[in-house]
C-alpha atoms as a PDB file:
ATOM      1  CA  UNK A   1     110.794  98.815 -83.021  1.00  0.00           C
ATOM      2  CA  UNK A   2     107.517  98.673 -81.070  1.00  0.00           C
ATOM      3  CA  UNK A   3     107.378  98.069 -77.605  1.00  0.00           C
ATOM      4  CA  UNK A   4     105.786  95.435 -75.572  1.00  0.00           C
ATOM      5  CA  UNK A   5     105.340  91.530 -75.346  1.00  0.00           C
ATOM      6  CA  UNK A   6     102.613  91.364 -77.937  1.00  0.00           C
ATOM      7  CA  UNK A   7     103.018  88.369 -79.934  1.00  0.00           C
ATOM      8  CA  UNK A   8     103.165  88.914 -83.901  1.00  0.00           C
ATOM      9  CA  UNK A   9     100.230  88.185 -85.516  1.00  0.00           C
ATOM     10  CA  UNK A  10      97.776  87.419 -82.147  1.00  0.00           C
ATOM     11  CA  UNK A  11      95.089  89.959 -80.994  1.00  0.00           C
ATOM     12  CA  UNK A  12      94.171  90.433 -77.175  1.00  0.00           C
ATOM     13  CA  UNK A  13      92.092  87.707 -75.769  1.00  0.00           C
ATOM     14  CA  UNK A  14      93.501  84.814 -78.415  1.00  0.00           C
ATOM     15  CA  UNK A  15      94.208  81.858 -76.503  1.00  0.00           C
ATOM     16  CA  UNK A  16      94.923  78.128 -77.539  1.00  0.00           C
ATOM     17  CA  UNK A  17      91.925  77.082 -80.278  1.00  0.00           C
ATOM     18  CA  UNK A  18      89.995  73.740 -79.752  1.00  0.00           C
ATOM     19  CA  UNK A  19      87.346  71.656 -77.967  1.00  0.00           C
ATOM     20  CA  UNK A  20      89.294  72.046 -74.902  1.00  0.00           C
ATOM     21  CA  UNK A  21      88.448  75.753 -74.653  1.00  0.00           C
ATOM     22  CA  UNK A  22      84.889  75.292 -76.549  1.00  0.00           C
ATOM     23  CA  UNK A  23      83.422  72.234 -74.991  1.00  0.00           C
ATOM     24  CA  UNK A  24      82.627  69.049 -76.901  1.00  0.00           C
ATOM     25  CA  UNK A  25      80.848  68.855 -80.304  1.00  0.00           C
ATOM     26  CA  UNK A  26      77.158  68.128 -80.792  1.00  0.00           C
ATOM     27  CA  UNK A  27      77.091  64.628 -83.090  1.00  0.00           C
ATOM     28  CA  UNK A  28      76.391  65.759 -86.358  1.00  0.00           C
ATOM     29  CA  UNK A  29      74.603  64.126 -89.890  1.00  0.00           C
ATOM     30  CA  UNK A  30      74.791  65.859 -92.929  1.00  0.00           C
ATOM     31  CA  UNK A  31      70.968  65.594 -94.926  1.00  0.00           C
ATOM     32  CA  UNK A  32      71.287  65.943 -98.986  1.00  0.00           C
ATOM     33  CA  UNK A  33      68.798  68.297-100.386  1.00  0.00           C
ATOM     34  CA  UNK A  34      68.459  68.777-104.485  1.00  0.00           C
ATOM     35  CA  UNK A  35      67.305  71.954-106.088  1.00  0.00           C
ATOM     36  CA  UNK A  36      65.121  72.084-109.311  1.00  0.00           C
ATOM     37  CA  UNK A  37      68.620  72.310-111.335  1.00  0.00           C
ATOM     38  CA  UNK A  38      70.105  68.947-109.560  1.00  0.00           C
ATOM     39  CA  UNK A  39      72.320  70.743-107.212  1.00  0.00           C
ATOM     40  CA  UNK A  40      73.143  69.172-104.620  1.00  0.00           C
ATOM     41  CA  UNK A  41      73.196  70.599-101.035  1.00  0.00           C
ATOM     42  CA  UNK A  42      74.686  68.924 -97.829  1.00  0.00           C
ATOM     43  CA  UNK A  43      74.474  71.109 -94.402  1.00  0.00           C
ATOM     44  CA  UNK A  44      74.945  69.238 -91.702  1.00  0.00           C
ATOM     45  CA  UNK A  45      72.681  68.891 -88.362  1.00  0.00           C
ATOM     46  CA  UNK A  46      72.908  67.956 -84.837  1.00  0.00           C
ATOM     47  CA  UNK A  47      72.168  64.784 -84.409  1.00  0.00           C
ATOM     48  CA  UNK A  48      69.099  65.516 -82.141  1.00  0.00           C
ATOM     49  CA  UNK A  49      68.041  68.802 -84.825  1.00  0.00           C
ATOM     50  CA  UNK A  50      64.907  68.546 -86.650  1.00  0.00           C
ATOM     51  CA  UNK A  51      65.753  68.673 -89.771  1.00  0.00           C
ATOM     52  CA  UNK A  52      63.566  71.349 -92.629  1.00  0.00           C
ATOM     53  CA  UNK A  53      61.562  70.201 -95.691  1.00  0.00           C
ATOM     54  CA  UNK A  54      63.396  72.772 -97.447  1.00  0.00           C
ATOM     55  CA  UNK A  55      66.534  74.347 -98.268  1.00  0.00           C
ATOM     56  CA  UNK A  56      67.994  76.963-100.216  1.00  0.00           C
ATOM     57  CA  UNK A  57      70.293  76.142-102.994  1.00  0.00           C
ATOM     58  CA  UNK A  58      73.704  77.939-102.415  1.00  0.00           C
ATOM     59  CA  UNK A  59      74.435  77.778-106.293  1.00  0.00           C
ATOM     60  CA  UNK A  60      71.072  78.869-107.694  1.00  0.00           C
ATOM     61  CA  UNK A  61      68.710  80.212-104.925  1.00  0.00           C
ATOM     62  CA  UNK A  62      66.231  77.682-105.625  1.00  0.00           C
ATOM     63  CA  UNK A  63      64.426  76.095-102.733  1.00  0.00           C
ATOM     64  CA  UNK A  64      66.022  72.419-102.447  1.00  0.00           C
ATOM     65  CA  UNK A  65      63.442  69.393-100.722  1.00  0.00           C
ATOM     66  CA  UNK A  66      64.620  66.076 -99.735  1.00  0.00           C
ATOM     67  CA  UNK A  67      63.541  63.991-103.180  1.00  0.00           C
ATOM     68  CA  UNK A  68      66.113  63.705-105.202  1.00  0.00           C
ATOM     69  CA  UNK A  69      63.760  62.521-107.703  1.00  0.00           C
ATOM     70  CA  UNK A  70      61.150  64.844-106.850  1.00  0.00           C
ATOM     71  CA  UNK A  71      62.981  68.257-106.111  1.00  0.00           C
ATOM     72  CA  UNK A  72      60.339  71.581-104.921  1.00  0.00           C
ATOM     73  CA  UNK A  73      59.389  73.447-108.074  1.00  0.00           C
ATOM     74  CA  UNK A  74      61.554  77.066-108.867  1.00  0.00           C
ATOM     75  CA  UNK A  75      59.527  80.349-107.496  1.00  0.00           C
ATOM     76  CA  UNK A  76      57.729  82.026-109.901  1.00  0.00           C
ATOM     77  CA  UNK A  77      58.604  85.421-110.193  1.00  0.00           C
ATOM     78  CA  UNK A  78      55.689  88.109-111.692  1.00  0.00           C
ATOM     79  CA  UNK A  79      56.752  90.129-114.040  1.00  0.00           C
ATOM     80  CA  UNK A  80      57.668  93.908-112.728  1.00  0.00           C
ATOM     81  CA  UNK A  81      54.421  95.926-113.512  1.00  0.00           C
ATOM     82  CA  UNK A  82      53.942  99.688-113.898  1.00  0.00           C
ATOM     83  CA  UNK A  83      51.716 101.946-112.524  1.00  0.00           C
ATOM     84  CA  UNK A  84      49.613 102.747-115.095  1.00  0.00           C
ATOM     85  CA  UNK A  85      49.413  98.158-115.704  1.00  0.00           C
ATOM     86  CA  UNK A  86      48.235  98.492-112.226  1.00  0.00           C
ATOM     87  CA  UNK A  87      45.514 101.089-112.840  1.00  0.00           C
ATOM     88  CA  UNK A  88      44.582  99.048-116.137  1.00  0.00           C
ATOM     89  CA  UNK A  89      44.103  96.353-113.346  1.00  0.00           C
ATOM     90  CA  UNK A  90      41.001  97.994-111.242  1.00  0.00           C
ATOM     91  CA  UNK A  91      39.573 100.170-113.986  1.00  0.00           C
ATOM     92  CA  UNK A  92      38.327  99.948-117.838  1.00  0.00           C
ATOM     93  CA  UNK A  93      38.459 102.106-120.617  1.00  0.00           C
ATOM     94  CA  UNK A  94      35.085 103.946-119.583  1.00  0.00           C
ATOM     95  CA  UNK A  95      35.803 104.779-115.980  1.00  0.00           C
ATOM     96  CA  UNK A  96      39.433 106.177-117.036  1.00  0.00           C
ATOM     97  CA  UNK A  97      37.284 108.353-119.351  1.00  0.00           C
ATOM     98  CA  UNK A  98      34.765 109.300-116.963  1.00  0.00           C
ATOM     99  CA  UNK A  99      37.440 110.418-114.554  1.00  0.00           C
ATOM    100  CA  UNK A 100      39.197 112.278-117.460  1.00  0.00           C
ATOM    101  CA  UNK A 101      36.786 114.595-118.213  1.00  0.00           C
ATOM    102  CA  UNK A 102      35.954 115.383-114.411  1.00  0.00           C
ATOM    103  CA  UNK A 103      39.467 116.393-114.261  1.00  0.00           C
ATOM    104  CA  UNK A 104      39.036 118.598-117.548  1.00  0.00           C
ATOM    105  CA  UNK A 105      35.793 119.799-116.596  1.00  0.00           C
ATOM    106  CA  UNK A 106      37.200 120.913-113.022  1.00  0.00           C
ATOM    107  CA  UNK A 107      40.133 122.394-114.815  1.00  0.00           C
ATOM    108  CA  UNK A 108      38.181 124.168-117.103  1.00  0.00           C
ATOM    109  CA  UNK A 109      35.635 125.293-114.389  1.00  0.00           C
ATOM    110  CA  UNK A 110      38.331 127.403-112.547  1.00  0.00           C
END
């Protein structure tokens, strides 16, 4: 059996849990927010808060406004692009074949 007056189940410093020990509570209102999919959201504020246009969705991710009618629009993600769509991007078929046959030509030089 181990030794001491420790309490089963407490850790150092726990004391009594409550408003006594923490102070009173700000006045709160909870604010519904609606995501693009109808979710709805309901985080609650002080009462004196200033309250965002926006939320984030906790179910999809989507940003959630204030409209229920008229909810914020879902991000629009780009398509993941690869180098070479990049390149394709800032140069055309001629300059790729200019700069091919410097390479070959400095390749060949040597």
């Amino acid at each position: 059996m181990a030794g001491g007056n420790a309490i089963r189940g407490s850790r150092v410093g726990a004391g009594p849990m409550g408003e006594a020990e923490r102070g009173e509570a700000a006045p709160r209102r909870r604010v519904s927010f609606w995501c693009a999919n109808k979710h709805e959201t309901r985080p609650s504020f002080a009462e004196d808060a200033a309250v965002p246009e926006t939320w984030d969705c906790p179910r999809c991710g989507f940003p959630a406004g204030r409209d229920k009618e008229a909810p914020p629009a879902p991000p629009k993600t780009e398509p993941y692009k690869t180098h070479l769509a990049y390149v394709r991007e800032r140069r055309n078929e001629a300059d790729g074949e200019a700069i091919l046959q410097e390479a070959l030509a400095r390749l060949r030089g040597k």
